[in-house]
Every structure is written in structure tokens, then in C-alpha cells.
Protein backbone atom coordinates (compact mmCIF):
# COMPACT_ATOMS: atom_id res chain seq x y z
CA UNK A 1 -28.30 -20.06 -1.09
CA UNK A 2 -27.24 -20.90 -4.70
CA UNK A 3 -24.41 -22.92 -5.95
CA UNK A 4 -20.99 -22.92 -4.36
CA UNK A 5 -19.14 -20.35 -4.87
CA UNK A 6 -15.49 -20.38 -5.32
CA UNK A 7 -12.42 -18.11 -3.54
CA UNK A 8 -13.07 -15.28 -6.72
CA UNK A 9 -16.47 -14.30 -5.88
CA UNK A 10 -16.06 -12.92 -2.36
CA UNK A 11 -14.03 -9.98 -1.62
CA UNK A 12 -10.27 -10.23 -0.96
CA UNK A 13 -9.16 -9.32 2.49
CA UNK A 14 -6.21 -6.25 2.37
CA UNK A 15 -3.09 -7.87 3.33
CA UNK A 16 -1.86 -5.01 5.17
CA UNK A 17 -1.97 -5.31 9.38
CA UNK A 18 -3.99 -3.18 11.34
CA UNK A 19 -7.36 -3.25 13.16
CA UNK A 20 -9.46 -4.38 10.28
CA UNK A 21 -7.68 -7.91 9.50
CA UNK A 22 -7.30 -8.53 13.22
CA UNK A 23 -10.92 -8.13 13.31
CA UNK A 24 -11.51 -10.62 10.65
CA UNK A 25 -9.14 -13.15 11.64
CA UNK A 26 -11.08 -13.19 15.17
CA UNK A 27 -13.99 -13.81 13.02
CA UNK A 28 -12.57 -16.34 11.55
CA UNK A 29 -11.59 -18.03 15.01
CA UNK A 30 -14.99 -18.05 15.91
CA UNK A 31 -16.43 -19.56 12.81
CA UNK A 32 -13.84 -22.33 13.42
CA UNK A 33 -14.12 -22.89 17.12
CA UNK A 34 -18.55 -23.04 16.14
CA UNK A 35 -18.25 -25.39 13.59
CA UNK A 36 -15.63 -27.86 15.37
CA UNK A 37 -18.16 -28.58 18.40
CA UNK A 38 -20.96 -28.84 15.96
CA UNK A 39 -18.74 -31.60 14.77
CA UNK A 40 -18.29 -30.44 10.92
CA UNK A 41 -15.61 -30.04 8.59
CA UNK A 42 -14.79 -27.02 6.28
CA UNK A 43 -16.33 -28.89 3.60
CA UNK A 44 -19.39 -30.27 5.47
CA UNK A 45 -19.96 -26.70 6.55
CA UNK A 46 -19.38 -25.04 3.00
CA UNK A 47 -21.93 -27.50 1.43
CA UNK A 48 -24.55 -26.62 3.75
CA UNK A 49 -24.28 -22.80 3.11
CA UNK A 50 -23.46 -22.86 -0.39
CA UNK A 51 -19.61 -21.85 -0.15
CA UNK A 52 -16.67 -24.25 -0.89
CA UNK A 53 -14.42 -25.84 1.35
CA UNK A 54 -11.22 -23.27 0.21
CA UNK A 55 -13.06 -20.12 1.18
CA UNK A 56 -14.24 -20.99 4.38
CA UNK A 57 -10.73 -22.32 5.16
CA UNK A 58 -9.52 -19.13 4.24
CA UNK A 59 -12.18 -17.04 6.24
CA UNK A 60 -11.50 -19.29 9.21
CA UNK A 61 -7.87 -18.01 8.61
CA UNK A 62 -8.64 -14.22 8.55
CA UNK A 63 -7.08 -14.65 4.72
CA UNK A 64 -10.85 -13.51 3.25
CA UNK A 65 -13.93 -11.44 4.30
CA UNK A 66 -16.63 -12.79 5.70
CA UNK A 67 -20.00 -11.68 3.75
CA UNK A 68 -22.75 -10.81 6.09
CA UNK A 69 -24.42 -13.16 4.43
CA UNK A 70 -22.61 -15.97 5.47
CA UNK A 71 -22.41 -14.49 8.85
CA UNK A 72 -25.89 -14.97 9.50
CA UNK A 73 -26.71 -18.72 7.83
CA UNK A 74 -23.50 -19.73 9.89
CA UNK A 75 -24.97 -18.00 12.91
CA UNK A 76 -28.22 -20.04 12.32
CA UNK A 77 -26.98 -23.11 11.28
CA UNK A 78 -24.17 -23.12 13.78
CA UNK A 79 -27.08 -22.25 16.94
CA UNK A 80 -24.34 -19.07 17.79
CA UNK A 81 -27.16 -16.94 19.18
CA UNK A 82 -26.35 -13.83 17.61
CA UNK A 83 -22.89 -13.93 18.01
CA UNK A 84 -22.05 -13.90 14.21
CA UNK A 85 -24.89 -12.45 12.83
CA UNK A 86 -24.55 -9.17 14.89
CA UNK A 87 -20.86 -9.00 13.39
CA UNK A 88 -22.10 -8.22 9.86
CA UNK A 89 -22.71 -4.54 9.85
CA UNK A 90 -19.47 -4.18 11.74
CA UNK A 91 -17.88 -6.43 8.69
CA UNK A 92 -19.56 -3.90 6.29
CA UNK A 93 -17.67 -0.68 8.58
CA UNK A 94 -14.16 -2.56 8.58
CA UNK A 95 -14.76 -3.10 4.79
CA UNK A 96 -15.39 1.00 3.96
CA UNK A 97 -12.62 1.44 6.66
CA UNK A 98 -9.96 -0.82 4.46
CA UNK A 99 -10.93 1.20 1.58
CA UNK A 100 -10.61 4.84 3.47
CA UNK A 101 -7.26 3.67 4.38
CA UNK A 102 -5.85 3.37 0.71
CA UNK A 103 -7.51 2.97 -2.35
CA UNK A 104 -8.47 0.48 -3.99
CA UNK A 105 -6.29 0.58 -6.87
CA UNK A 106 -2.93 1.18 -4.43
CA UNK A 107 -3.56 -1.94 -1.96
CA UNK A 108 -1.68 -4.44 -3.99
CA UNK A 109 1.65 -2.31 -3.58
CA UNK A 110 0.65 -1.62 -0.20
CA UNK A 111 0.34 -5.28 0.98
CA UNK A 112 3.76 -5.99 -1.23
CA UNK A 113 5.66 -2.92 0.72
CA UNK A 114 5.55 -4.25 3.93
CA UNK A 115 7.89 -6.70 3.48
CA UNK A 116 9.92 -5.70 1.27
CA UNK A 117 13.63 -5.79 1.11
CA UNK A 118 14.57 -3.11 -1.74
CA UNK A 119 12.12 -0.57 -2.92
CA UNK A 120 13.88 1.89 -5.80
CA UNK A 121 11.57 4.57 -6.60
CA UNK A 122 11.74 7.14 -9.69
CA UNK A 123 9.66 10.28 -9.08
CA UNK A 124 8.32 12.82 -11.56
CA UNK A 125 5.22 14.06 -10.17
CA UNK A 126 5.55 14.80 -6.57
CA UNK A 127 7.21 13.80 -3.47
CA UNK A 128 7.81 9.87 -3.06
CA UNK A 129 5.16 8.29 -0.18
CA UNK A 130 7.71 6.83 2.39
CA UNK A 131 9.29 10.78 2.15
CA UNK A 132 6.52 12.87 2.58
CA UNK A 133 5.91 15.08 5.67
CA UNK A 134 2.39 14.28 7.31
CA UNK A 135 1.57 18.22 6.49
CA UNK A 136 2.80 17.67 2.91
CA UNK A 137 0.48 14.45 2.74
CA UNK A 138 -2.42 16.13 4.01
CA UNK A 139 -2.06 18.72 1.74
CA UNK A 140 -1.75 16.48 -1.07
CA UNK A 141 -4.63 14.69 -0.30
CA UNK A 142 -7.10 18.17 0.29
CA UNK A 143 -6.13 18.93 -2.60
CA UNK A 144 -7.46 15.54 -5.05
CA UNK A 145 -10.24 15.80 -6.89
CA UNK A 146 -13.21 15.35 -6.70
CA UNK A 147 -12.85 16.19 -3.36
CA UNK A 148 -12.52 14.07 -0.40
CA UNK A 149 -13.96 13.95 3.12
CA UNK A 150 -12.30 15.56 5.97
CA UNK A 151 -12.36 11.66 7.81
CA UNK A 152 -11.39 10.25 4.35
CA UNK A 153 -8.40 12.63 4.51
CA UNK A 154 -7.11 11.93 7.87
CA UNK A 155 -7.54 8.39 7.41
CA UNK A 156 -5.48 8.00 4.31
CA UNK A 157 -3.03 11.09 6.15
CA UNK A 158 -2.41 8.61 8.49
CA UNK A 159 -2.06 5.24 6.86
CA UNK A 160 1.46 7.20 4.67
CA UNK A 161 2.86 7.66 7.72
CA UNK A 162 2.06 4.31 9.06
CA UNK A 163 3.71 2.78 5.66
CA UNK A 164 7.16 4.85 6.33
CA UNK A 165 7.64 2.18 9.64
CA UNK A 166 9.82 0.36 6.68
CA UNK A 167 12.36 2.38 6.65
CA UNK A 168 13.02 2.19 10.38
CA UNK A 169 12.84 -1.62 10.58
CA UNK A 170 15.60 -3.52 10.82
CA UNK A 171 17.73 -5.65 8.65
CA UNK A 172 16.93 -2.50 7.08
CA UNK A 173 16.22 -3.08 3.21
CA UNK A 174 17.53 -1.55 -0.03
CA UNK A 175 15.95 1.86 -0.67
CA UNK A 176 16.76 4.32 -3.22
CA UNK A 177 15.12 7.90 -4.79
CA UNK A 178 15.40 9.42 -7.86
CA UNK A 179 13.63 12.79 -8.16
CA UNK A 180 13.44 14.87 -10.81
CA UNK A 181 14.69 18.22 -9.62
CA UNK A 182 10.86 19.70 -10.39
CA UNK A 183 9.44 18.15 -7.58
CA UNK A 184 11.62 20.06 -5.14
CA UNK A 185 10.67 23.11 -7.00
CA UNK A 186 6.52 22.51 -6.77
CA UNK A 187 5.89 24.23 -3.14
CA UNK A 188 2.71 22.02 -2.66
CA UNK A 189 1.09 23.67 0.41
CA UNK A 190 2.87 26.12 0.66
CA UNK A 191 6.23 27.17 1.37
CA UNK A 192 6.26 26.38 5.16
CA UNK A 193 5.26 23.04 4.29
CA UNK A 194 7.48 22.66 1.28
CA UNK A 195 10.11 24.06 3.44
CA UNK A 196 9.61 21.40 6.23
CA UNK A 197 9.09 18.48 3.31
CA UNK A 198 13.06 19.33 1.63
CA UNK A 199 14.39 19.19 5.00
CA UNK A 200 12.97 16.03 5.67
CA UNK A 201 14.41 14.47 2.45
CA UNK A 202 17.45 15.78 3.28
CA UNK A 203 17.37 14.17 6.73
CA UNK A 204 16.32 10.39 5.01
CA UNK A 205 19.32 11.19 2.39
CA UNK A 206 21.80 11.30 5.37
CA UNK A 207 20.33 8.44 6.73
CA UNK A 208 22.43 5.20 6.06
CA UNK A 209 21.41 2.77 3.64
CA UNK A 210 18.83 4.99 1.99
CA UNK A 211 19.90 6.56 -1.30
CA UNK A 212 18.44 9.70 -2.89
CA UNK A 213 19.15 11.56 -6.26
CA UNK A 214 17.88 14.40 -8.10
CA UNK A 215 18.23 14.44 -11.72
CA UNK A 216 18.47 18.07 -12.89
CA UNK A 217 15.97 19.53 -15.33
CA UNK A 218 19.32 20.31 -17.25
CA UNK A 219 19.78 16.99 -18.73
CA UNK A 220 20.09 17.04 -22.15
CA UNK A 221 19.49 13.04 -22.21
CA UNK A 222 16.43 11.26 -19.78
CA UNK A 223 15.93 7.75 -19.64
CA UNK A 224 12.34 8.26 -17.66
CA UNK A 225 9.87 9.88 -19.82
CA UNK A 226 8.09 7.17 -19.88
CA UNK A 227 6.45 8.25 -16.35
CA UNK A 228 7.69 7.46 -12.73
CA UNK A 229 7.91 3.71 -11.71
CA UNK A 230 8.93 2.07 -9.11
CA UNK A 231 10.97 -1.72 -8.65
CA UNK A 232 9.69 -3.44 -5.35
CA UNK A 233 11.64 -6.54 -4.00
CA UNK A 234 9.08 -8.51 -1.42
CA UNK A 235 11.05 -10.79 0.95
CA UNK A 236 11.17 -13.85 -0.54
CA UNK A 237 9.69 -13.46 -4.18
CA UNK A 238 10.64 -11.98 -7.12
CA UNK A 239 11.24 -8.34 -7.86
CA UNK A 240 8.41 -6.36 -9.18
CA UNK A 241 7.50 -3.17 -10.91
CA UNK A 242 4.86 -0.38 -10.14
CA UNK A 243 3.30 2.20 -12.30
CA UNK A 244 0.08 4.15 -11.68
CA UNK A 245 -1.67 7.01 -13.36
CA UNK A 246 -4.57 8.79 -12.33
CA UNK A 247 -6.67 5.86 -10.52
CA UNK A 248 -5.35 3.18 -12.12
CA UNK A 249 -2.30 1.20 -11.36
CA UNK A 250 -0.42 -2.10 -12.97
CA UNK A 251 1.92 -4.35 -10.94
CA UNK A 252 4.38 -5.90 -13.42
CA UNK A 253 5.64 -9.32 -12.55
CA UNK A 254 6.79 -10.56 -16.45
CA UNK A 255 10.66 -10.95 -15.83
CA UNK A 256 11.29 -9.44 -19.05
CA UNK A 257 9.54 -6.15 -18.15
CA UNK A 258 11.13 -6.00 -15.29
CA UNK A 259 14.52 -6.15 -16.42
CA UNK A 260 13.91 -3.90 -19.00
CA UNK A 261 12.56 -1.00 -15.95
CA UNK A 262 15.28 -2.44 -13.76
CA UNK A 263 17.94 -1.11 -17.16
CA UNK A 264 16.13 1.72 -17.09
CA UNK A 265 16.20 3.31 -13.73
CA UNK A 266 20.14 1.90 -13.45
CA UNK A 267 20.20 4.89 -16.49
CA UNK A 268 18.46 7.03 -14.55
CA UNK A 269 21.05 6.98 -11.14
CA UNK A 270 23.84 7.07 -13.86
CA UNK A 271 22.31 10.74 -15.28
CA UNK A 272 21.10 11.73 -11.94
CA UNK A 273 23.25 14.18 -9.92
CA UNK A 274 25.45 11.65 -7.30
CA UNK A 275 23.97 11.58 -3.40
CA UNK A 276 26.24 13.75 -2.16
CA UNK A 277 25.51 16.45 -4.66
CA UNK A 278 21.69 15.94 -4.94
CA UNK A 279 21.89 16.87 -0.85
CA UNK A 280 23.63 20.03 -2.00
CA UNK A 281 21.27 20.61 -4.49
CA UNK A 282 18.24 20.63 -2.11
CA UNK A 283 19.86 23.11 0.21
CA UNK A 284 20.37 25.94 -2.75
CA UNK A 285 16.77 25.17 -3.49
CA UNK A 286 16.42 26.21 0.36
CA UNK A 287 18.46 28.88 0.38
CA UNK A 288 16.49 30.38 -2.59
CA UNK A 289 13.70 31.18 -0.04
């Protein structure tokens, strides 16, 4: 192989859990458990394959892919018989399976979600993630263009709901919802699933230490026209913020910006419709039907 190559020229593992990074961190065991009775270090080993030291620590670790490439000099060089180099075209599977489960451009929030302690979300658009019905999600997602896969679908269907485990764990964190009162009045999928989707917000609104608000497409004065956002608190780090549009997506970490979204969405709560009467709100919209 060439020249070394660094930790930024091999793909980053997703951070979230799940079947694909316990398969690469048993990968990684492997690797580690070969190349200790050949008698090499990390950096021995990275010099004779062409990678540095760092990113086969961090593949040993499950932290990074393995390349099939690597798989199969470290399968020759470390005499595994096959035992590496027949994992490559399953690494290549659990790589388009990662990317099935979210895309590309949402994994970043994803991995930060997990852990996080207070998620505040302002919603324009449609129906906040960690709310949505599975049936409201899957018709979300049948309805994206260009179109997507039937497997593709249920794949991504099924990573939402795995996300809304957060709001069962417990400490429980800080959640909150502002929604603009539209988004209860779009019936996407229908009205049976619509239906089924404003009952379950009402459900998470009565649901202690989560906060949800509507602000009313009466307001004469709205702090959010900038777009929906949301402010993401990771155990242990900083509080972020979160736009997207279309495919593309930003994580803002610059303190500054984030206490100027942070001002912003304390507006928003302050011109939003209180808890008590955003519930009340949703059940008109109900009764409407």
C-alpha cells in the first residue's frame, strides 16, 4: 500500500448502538487479539500495512471502520486464515446498513441524541421525530422524493422509533416542543393516521417532564421565521444547535450562536400558547373531524 494514512481518510464509524458497531468492535477484538500473539504493536502493525498507529487503535476499539482492504493485508500478514478477509463484504453490508438506518447528513444529531440531557425542539414543517407515530413516520418517509425503497423505508421507519427510547430513560432529561399550530392541521397520511399522530402528542404532553406548545397561526409577532431548530444538550458537553433543510444539515457549536437560538426559542415558549392550553388546542383540532 501507499503512504500512511491518517484517522481522516477512512470512514467514520456511526456512533449510534446497534448491530452494526457491535459488529465492528468484534472486528476490532480480533485484529487486536491477531496482532498481540504475532507479537506487534499498533504502530509496528500500522507501518507494515500502510495505516498509522491512531487508526488502527481506533479500529481495534470498534471507534472506526475497518476497510476491506485492510481486512485482507491484516488477514495475510497476521497468518488469520481467512478469518478477516472473509469479513470484508460483510463490512461493506453493515456500511450500506448504517446508511439505510439514517442518512448521512442526520447521523451527527443522531449519535449526539442518545445521550442527551435536554433536547428543545421548534417545529414548522411537520411532526417532531421523538413524537411521531410509526404509521405517521412511514408515511412520511413513502412519501420523500425521489423515492425510496420499500427496505430503505422500513429501515429508517424503524430506527425513529428506536431513537424515541430517550424519552423513556431515566434520570429522564429536559425535553420541550414548540409546534406551530400548522403542523397539527397538515393530515399527512391521512386522517386516521393524523388522527392517531395528535393523540399521541397529546399523550407525551401529559407525560411529566416533557413540555409541548403550539404557537397559533394567529400571532401577530413570531420569533421563528428563520426555520425550525433545535438546542441539544449531550451529557457532559456543551449545548448545541441543529438546523437542516432539504439534505443538508449544520450542527452549531459557536457559543455565541447558540445563545443567540437559545434567546430565540425562550421567545418562542413566551408567544406560544401555555401547555395546558396547547393540549386544549389539539383536542378542538380533533373534534373538528
Amino acid at each position: 500500500m501507499g503512504g500512511v494514512r491518517d484517522e481522516d481518510s477512512t470512514t467514520t464509524m456511526p456512533e449510534e448502538e446497534g448491530e452494526v458497531s457491535d459488529f465492528f468492535r468484534a472486528i476490532g477484538k480480533q485484529i487486536k487479539l491477531l496482532r498481540e500473539r504475532a507479537g506487534l504493536t499498533q504502530k509496528e502493525l500500522g507501518e507494515k500495512v500502510g495505516y498509522g498507529e491512531h487508526l488502527i487503535g481506533a479500529v481495534e476499539r470498534g471507534k472506526r471502520t475497518p476497510q476491506p482492504e485492510l481486512l485482507v493485508a491484516l488477514d495475510k500478514l497476521l497468518n488469520a486464515g481467512g478469518l478477516l478477509a472473509v469479513a470484508a463484504e460483510d463490512v461493506v453490508k453493515a456500511r450500506a446498513k448504517a446508511r439505510m438506518r439514517h442518512p448521512h447528513w442526520f447521523r451527527g444529531y443522531a449519535a449526539l441524541e442518545v445521550d442527551s440531557v435536554e433536547n428543545h425542539n421548534y417545529a414548522t414543517l411537520d411532526v417532531p421525530g421523538l413524537l411521531q407515530t410509526e404509521e405517521h413516520a412511514r408515511a412520511v418517509y413513502a412519501m420523500r422524493q425521489p423515492l425510496l425503497s420499500e427496505e430503505v423505508i422500513e429501515m429508517r421507519v424503524a430506527a425513529r422509533m428506536e431513537r424515541q427510547a430517550v424519552l423513556t430513560r431515566w434520570p429522564r432529561g429536559m425535553f420541550s416542543w414548540v409546534i406551530d399550530e400548522g403542523v397539527l392541521r397538515r393530515p399527512l397520511g391521512g386522517w386516521d393516521v393524523h388522527t392517531a399522530q395528535l393523540h399521541r402528542i397529546l399523550e407525551v404532553g401529559r407525560t411529566r417532564g416533557m413540555v409541548i406548545q403550539v404557537l397559533p397561526l394567529d400571532r401577530t409577532e413570531h420569533a421563528g421565521m428563520g426555520g425550525p431548530f433545535i438546542l441539544i444538550t449531550p451529557k457532559g458537553r456543551p449545548q448545541h444547535a441543529y438546523i437542516e433543510v432539504q439534505t443538508s444539515s449544520r450542527l452549531i457549536t459557536d457559543p455565541d450562536e447558540v445563545r443567540i437560538m437559545n434567546a430565540r426559542y425562550s421567545t418562542l415558549r413566551a408567544q406560544a400558547l401555555g401547555p395546558e392550553a396547547s393540549m386544549a388546542l389539539i383536542e378542538k383540532i380533533l373534534g373538528e373531524r
